[in-house]
Structures are given as C-alpha cells and as structure tokens.
N, C-alpha and C. Protein backbone atom coordinates (compact mmCIF):
# COMPACT_ATOMS: atom_id res chain seq x y z
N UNK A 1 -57.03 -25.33 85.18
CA UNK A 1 -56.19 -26.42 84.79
C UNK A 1 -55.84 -27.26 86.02
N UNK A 2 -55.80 -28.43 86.32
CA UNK A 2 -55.51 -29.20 86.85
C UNK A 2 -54.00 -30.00 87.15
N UNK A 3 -53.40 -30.27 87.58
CA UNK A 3 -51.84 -30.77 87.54
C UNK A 3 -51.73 -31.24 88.69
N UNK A 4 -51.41 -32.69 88.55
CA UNK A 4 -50.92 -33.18 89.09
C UNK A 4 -49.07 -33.95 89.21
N UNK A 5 -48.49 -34.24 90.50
CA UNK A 5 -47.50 -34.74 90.10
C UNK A 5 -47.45 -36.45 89.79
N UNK A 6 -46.45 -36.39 88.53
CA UNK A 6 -46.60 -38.12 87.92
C UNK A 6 -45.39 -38.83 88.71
N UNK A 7 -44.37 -38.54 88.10
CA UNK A 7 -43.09 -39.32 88.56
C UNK A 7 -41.58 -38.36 87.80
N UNK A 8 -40.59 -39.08 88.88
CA UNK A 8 -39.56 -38.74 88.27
C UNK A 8 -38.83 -39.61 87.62
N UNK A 9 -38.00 -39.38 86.78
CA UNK A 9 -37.30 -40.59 86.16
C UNK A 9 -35.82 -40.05 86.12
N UNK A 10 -35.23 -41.67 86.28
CA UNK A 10 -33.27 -41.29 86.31
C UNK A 10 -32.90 -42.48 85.36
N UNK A 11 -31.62 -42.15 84.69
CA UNK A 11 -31.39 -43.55 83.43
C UNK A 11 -30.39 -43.68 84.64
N UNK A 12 -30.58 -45.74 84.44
CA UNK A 12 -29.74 -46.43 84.61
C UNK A 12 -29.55 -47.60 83.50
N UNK A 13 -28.18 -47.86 84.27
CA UNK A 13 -27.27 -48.75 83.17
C UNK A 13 -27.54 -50.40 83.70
N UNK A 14 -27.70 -50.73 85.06
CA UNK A 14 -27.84 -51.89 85.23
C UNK A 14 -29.59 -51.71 85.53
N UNK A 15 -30.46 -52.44 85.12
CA UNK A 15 -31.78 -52.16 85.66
C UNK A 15 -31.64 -53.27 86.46
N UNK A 16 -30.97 -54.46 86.66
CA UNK A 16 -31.54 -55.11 87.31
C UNK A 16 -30.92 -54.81 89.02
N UNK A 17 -30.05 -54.39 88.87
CA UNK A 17 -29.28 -53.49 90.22
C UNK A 17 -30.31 -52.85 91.15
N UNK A 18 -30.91 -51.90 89.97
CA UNK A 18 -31.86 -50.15 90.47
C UNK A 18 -32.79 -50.96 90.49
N UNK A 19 -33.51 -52.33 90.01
CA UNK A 19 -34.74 -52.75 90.87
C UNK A 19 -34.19 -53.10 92.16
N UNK A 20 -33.41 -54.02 92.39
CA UNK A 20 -33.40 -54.39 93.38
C UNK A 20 -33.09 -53.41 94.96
N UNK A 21 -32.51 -52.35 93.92
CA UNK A 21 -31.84 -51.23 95.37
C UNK A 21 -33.39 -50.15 95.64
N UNK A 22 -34.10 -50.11 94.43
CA UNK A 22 -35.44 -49.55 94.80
C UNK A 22 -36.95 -50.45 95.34
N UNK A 23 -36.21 -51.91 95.42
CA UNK A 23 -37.37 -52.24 96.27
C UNK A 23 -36.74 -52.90 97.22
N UNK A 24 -35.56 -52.74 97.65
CA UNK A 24 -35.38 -52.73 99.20
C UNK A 24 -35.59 -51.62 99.93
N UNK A 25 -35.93 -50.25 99.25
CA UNK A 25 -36.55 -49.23 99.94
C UNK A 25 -37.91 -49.07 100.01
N UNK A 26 -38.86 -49.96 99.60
CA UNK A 26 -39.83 -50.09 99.14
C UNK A 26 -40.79 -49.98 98.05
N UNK A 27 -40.49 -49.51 96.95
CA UNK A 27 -41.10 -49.51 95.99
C UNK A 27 -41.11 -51.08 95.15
N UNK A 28 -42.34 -50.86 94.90
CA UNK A 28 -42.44 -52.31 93.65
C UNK A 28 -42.44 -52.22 92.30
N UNK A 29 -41.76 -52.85 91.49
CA UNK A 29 -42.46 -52.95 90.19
C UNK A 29 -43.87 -53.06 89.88
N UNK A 30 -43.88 -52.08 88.71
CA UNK A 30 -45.22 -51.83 88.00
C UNK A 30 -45.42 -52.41 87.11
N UNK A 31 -44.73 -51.69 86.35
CA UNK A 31 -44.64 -52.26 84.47
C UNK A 31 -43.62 -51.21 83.71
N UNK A 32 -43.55 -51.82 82.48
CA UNK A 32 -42.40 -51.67 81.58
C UNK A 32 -42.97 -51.01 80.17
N UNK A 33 -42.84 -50.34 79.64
CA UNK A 33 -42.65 -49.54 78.52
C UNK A 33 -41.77 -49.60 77.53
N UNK A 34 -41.47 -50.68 76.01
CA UNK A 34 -40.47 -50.56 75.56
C UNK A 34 -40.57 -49.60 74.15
N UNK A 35 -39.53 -49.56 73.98
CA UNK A 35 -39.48 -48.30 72.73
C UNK A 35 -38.27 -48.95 71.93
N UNK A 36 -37.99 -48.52 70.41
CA UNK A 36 -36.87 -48.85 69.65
C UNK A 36 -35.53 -49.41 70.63
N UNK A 37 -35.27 -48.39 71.35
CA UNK A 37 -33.60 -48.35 71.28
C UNK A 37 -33.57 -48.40 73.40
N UNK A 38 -34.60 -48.18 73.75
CA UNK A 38 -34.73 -48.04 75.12
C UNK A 38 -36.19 -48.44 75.98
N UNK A 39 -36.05 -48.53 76.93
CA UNK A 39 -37.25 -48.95 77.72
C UNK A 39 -37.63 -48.25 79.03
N UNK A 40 -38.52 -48.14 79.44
CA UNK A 40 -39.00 -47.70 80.99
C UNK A 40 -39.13 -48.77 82.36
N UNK A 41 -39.08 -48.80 83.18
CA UNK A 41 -39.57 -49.89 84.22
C UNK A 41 -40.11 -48.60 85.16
N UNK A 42 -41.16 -49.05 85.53
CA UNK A 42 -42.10 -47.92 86.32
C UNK A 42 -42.29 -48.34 87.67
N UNK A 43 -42.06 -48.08 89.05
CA UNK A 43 -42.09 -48.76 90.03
C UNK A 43 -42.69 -47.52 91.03
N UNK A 44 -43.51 -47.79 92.00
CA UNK A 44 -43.96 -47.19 92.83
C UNK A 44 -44.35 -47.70 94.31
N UNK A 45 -44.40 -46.45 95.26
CA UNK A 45 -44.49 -47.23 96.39
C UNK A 45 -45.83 -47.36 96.59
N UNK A 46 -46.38 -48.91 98.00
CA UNK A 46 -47.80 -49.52 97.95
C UNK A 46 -48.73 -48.16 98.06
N UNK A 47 -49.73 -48.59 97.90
CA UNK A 47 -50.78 -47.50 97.80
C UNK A 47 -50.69 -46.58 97.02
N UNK A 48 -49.68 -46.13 96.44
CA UNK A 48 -49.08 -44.99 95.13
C UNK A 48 -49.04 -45.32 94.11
N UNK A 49 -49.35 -44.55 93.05
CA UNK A 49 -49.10 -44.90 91.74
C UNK A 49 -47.70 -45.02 91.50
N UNK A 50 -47.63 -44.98 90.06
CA UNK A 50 -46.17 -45.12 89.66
C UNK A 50 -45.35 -43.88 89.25
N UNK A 51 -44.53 -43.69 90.90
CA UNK A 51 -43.75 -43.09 90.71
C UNK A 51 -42.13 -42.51 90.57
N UNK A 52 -41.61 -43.63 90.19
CA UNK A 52 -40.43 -43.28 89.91
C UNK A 52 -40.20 -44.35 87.90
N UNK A 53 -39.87 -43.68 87.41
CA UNK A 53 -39.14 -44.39 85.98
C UNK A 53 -37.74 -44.30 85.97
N UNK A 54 -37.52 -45.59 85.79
CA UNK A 54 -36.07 -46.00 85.72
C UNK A 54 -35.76 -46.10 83.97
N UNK A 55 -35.33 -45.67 83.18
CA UNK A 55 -34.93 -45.45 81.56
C UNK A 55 -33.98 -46.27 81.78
N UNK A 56 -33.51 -47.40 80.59
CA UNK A 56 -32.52 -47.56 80.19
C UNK A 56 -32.35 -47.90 78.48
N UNK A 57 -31.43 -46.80 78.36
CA UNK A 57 -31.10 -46.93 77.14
C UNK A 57 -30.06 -48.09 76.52
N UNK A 58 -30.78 -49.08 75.87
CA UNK A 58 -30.04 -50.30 75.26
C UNK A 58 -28.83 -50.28 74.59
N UNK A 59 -28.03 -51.18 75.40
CA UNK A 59 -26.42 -50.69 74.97
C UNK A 59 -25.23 -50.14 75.40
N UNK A 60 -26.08 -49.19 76.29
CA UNK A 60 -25.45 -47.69 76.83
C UNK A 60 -24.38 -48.58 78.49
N UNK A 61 -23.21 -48.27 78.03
CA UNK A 61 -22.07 -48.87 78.91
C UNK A 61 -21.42 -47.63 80.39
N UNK A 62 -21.29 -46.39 79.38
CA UNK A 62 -20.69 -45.51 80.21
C UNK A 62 -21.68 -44.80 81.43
N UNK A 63 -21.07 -44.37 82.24
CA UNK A 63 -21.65 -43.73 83.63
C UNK A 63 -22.58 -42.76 83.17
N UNK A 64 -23.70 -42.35 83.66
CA UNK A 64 -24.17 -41.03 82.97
C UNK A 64 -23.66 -39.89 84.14
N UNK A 65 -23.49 -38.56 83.17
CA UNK A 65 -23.11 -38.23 83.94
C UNK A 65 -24.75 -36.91 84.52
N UNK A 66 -24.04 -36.89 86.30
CA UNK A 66 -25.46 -36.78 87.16
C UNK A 66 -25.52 -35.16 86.65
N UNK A 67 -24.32 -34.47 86.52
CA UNK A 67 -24.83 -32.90 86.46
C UNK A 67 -24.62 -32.29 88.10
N UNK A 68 -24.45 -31.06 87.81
CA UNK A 68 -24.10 -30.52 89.46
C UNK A 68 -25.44 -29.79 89.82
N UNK A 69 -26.16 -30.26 88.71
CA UNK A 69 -27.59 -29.61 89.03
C UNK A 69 -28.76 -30.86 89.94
N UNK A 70 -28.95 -31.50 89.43
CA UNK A 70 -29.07 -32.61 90.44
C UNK A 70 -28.62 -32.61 91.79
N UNK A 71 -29.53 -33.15 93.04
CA UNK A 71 -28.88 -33.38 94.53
C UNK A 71 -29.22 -34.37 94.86
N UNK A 72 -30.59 -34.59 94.96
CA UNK A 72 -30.99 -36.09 95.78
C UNK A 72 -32.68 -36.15 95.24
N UNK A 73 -33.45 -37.20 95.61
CA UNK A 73 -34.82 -37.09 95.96
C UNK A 73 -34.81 -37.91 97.53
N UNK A 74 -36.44 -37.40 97.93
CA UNK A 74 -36.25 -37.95 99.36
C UNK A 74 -37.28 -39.11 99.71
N UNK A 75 -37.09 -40.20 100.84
CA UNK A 75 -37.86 -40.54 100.98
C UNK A 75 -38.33 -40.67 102.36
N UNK A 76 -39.49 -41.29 102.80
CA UNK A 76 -39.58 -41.14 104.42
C UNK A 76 -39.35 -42.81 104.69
N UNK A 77 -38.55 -43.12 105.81
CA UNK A 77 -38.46 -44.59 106.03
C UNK A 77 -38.93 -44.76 107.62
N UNK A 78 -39.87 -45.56 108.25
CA UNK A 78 -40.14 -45.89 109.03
C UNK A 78 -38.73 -45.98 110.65
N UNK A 79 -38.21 -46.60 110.45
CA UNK A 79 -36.70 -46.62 111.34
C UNK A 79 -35.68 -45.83 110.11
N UNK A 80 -34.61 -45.24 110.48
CA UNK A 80 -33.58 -45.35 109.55
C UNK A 80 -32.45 -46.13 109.83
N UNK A 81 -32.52 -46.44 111.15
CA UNK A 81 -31.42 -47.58 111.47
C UNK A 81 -31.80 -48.66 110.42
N UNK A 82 -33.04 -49.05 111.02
CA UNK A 82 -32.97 -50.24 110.83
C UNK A 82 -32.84 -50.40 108.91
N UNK A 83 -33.41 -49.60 108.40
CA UNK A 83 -33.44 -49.43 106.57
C UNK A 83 -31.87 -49.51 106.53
N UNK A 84 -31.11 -48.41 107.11
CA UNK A 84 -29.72 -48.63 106.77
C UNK A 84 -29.08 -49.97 106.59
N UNK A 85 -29.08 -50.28 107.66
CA UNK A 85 -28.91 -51.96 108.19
C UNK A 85 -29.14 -52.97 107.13
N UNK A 86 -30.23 -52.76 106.87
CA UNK A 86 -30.79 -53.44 105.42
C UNK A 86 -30.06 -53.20 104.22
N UNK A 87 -29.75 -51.71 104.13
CA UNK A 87 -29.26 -52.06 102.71
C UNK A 87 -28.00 -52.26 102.77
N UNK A 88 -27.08 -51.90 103.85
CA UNK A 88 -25.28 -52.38 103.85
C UNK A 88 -25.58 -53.94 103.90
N UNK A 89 -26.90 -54.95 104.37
CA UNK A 89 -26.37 -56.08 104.49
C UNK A 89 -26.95 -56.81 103.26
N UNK A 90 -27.95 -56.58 102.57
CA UNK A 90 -28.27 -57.33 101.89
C UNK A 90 -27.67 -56.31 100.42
N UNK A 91 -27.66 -55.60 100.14
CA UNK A 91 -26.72 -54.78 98.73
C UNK A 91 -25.56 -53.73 99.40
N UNK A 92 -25.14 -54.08 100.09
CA UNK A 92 -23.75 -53.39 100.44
C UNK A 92 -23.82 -51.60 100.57
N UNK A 93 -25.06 -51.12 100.47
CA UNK A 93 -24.72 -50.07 100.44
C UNK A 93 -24.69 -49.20 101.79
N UNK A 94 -23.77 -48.03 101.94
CA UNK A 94 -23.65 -47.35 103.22
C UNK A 94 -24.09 -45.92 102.96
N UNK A 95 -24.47 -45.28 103.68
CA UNK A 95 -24.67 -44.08 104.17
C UNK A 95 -23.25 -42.97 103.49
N UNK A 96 -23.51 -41.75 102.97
CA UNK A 96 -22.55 -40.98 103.05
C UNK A 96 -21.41 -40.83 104.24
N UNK A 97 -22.37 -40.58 104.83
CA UNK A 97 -22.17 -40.25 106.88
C UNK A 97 -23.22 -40.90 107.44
N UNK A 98 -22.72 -40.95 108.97
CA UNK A 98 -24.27 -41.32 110.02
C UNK A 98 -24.98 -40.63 109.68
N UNK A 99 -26.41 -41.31 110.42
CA UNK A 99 -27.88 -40.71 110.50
C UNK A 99 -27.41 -39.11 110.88
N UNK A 100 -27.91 -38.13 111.11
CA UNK A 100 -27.71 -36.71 111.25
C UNK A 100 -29.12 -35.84 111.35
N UNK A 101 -29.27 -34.61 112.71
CA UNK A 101 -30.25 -33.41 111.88
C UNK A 101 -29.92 -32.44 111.30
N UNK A 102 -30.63 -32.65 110.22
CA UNK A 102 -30.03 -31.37 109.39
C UNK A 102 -29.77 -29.82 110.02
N UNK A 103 -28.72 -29.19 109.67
CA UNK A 103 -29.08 -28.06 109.98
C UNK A 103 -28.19 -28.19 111.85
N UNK A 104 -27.85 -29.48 112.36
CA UNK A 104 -27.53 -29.68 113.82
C UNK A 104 -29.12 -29.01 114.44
N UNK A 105 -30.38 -29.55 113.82
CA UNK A 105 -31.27 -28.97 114.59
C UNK A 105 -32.21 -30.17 115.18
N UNK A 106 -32.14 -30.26 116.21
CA UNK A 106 -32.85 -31.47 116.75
C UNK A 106 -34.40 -31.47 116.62
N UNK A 107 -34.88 -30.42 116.19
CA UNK A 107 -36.58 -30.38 116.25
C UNK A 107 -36.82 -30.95 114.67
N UNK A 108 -35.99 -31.66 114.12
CA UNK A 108 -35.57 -31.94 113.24
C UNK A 108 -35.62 -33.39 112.95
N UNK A 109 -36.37 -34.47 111.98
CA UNK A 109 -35.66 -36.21 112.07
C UNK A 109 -34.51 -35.78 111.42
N UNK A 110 -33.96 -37.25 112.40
CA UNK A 110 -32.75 -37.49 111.55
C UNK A 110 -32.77 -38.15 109.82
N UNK A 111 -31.63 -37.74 109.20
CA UNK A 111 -31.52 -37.77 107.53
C UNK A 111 -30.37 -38.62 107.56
N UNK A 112 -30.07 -39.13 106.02
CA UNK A 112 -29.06 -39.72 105.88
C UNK A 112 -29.38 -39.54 104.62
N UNK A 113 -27.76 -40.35 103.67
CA UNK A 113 -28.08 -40.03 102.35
C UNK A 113 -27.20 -41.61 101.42
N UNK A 114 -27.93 -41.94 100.75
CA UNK A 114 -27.06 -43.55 100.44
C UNK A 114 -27.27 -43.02 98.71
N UNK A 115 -26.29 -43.63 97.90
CA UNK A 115 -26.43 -43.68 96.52
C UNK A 115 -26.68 -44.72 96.08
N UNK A 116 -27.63 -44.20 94.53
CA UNK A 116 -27.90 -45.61 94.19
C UNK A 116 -26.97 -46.27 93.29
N UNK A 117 -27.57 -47.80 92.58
CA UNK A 117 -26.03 -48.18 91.53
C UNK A 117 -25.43 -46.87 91.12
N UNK A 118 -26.70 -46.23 89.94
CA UNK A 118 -25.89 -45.09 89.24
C UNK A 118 -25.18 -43.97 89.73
N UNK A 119 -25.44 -43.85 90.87
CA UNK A 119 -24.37 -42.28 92.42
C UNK A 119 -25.80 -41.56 92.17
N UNK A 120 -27.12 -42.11 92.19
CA UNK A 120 -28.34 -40.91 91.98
C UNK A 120 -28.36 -40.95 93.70
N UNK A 121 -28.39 -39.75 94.49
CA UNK A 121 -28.13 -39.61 95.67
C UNK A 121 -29.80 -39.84 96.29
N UNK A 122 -30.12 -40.48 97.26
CA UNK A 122 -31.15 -40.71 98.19
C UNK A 122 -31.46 -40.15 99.19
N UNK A 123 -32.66 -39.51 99.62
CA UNK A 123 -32.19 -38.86 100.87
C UNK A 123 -33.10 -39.79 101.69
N UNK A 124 -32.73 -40.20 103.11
CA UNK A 124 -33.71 -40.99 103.79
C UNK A 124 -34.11 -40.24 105.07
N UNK A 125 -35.08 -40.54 105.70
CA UNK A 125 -36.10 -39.37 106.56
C UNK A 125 -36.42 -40.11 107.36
N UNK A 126 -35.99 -40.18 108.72
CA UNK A 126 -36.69 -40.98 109.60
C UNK A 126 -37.78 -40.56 110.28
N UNK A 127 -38.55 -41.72 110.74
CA UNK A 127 -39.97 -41.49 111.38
C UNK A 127 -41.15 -41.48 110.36
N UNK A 128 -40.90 -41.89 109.57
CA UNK A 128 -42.06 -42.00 108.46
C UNK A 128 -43.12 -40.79 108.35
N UNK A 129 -42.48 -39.43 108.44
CA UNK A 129 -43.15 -38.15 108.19
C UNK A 129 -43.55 -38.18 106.76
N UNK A 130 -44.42 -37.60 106.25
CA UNK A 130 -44.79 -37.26 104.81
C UNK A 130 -44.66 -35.96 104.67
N UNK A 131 -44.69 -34.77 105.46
CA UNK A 131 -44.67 -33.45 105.07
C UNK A 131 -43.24 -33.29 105.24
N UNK A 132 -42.68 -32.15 104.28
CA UNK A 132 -41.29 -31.66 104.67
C UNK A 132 -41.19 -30.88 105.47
N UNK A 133 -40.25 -30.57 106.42
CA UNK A 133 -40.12 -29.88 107.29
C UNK A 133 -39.92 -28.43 107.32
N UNK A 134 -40.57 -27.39 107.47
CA UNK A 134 -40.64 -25.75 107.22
C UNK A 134 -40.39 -24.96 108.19
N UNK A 135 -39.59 -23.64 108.13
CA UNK A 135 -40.29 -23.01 109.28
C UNK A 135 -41.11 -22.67 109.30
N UNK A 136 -41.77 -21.84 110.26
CA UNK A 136 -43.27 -21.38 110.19
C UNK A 136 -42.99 -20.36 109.14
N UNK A 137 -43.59 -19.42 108.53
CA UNK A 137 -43.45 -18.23 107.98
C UNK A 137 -43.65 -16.64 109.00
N UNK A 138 -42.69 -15.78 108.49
CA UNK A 138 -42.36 -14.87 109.11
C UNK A 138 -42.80 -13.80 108.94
C-alpha cells in the first residue's frame, strides 16, 4: 500500500483573514471546493501541492473551539526576524514570546510561535531547515 501525506485542515470563521495571514507566510491559493452548507479553500506552499484546507462552515459566528488536544503545526521560514517583522507590520500579529531554542539548546534553530485569526497556533523555524530536529538514537 502506498500513502502518502495530503494536507491538514483547520475551520475558520473569517476566510478572508486566514488567506491573507497564510500567504504572508507563504502559501498561495489553490482552489476552492464548495458543498451545501460549507466550502474548502486549498492553499499550498510554491513547489507543493495543496497543503493546508481552510473549511468554512457558512454562517458559523462562534469561535471554534481548538481542543487541548491540538498544539501547533510547523513551518520553516527563511529569517525569522525578518517573517516576524512582517507579520506584526502588515497584520498585526506578534509572537507568543521572542524567537527562542527550544529546549535552551543552542544546537538547536531558533522557534517562535504566532496565532492565527482563529488562535490555530504556528510554529516558525528559522533557517529554512526541512528536517525536524532529532537526537541521534541511543
């Protein structure tokens, strides 16, 4: 059997917000999916398929709520200054805390963590790594 990964998806209430706060991190719109009562907007980053779905269910006013099961997804950003910078100035948004290594471990990039409209937590990764960081095995 074969499996691959597709995308994740989070409902939001403003879509036009969560486009704009997901392609100041880079992802673009794809395309849209509508259904009776709700719709998809599918956006992914260049060279990637489409991977993140944004749901919004038509109508729907109240906060959803995130669950304590939920934490973040991550992404890798080229600078994180400078991404930060970007999003407090052009959509207001800030950082939990400063940049940081996790763990106080310097062999480590620095992380940060910004929310989106809906509080879906972000994690940002500086140095534009793609692998996550492991120890070796023991």
């Amino acid at each position: 059997m074969s499996l691959s990964f597709v995308h994740t998806c989070i409902r939001v209430r403003d879509p036009g917000a969560s486009v704009r706060f997901y392609s100041a991190l880079g992802f673009e719109p794809r395309g849209r999916l509508n259904f009776a009562t709700a719709y998809n907007i599918y956006m992914g980053l260049p060279g990637a398929g489409d991977q993140l779905e944004l749901t919004v269910n038509v109508g729907r006013e109240a906060p959803y709520d995130l669950g304590d099961g939920y934490n973040h997804i991550a992404l890798t950003v080229e600078d994180i200054t400078s991404t930060l910078a970007a999003l407090e100035a052009d959509l207001g948004v800030t950082p939990e805390k400063p940049p940081f290594h996790p763990g106080d471990r310097d062999d480590l990039p620095l992380i940060a963590f910004v929310a989106d409209p809906d509080g879906y937590r972000i994690e940002l990764i500086d140095g534009g790594r793609f692998a996550t960081p492991q120890d070796a095995p023991s």
